[in-house]
Protein backbone atom coordinates (compact mmCIF):
# COMPACT_ATOMS: atom_id res chain seq x y z
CA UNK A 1 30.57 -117.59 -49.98
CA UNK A 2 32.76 -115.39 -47.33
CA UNK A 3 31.57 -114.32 -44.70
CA UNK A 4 33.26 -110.84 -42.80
CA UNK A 5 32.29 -110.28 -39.26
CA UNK A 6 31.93 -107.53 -37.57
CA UNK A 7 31.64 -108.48 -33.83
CA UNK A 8 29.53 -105.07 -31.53
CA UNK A 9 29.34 -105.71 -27.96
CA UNK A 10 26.23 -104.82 -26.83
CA UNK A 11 26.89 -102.27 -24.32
CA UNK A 12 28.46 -100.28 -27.12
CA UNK A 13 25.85 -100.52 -29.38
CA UNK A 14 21.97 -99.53 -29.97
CA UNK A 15 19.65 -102.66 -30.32
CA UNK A 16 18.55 -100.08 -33.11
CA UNK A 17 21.75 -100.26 -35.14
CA UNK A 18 21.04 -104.02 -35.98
CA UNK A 19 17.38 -102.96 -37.69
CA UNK A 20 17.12 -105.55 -41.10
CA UNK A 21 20.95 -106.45 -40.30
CA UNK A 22 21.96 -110.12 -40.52
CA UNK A 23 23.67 -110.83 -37.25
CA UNK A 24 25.09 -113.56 -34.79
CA UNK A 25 23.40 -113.52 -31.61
CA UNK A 26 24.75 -114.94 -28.80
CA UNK A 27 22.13 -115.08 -25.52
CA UNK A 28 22.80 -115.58 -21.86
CA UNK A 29 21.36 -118.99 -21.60
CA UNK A 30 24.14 -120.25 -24.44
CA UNK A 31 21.84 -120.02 -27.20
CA UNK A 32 23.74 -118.83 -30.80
CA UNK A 33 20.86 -117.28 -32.80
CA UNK A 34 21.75 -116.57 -36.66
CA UNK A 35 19.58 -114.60 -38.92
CA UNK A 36 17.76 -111.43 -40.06
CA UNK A 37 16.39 -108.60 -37.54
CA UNK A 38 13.29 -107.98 -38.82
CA UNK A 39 11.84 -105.58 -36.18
CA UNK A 40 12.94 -103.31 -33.06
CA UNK A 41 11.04 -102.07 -29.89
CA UNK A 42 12.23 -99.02 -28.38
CA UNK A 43 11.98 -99.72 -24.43
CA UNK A 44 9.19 -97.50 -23.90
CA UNK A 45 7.00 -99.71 -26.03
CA UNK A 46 7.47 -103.16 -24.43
CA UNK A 47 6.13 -104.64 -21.58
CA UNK A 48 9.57 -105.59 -19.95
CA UNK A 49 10.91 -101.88 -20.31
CA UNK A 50 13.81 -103.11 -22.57
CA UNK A 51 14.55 -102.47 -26.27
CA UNK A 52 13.37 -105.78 -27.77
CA UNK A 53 14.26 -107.11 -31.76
CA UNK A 54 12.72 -109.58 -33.47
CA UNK A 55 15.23 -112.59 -35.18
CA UNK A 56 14.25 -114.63 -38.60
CA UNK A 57 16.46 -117.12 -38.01
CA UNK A 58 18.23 -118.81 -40.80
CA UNK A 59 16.57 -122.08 -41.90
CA UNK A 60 13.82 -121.49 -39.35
CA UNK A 61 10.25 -120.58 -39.71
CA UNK A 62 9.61 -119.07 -36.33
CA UNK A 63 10.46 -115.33 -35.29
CA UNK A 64 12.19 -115.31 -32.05
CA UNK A 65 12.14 -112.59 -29.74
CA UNK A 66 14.96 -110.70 -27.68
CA UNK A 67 15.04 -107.83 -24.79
CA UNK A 68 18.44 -106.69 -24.40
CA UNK A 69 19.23 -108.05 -21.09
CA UNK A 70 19.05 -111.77 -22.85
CA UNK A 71 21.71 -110.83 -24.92
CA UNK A 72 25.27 -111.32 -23.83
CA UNK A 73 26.97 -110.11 -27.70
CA UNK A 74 25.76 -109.60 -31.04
CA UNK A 75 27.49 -109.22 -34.17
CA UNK A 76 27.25 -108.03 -38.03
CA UNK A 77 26.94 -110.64 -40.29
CA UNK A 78 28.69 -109.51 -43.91
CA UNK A 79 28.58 -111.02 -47.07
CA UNK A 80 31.01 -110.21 -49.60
């Protein structure tokens, strides 16, 4: 299967925009996280004051949580 990519850098996108997307994550500390966001957190909501998402990564049965200051670039994942 093909895969098109379109590649957002965060500081022109909404954490919001990626709600039940299938994105590329790639994190300050070097990590590349691939999968599903399954849930956002508007900033007001969370404890760190950041909007937040929730990743189901690909192949992995753990949810993995993000604020947007761990991430350095995210991108749509599309399948044709």
């Amino acid at each position: 299967m093909l895969e098109k990519r379109i590649a957002f850098n965060i500081y022109f996108m909404k954490l919001s925009d990626f709600f039940e997307k299938h994105v590329r994550v790639f994190t300050c500390n070097d990590l590349i996280i691939i999968g599903k966001v399954i849930d956002y957190y508007p900033a007001i909501g969370t404890e760190s004051g950041e909007d937040e998402i929730d990743i189901f990564p690909n192949g992995v049965n753990h949810i993995i949580l993000l604020k947007e200051s761990d991430i350095e670039f995210i991108e749509e994942l599309l399948s044709e």
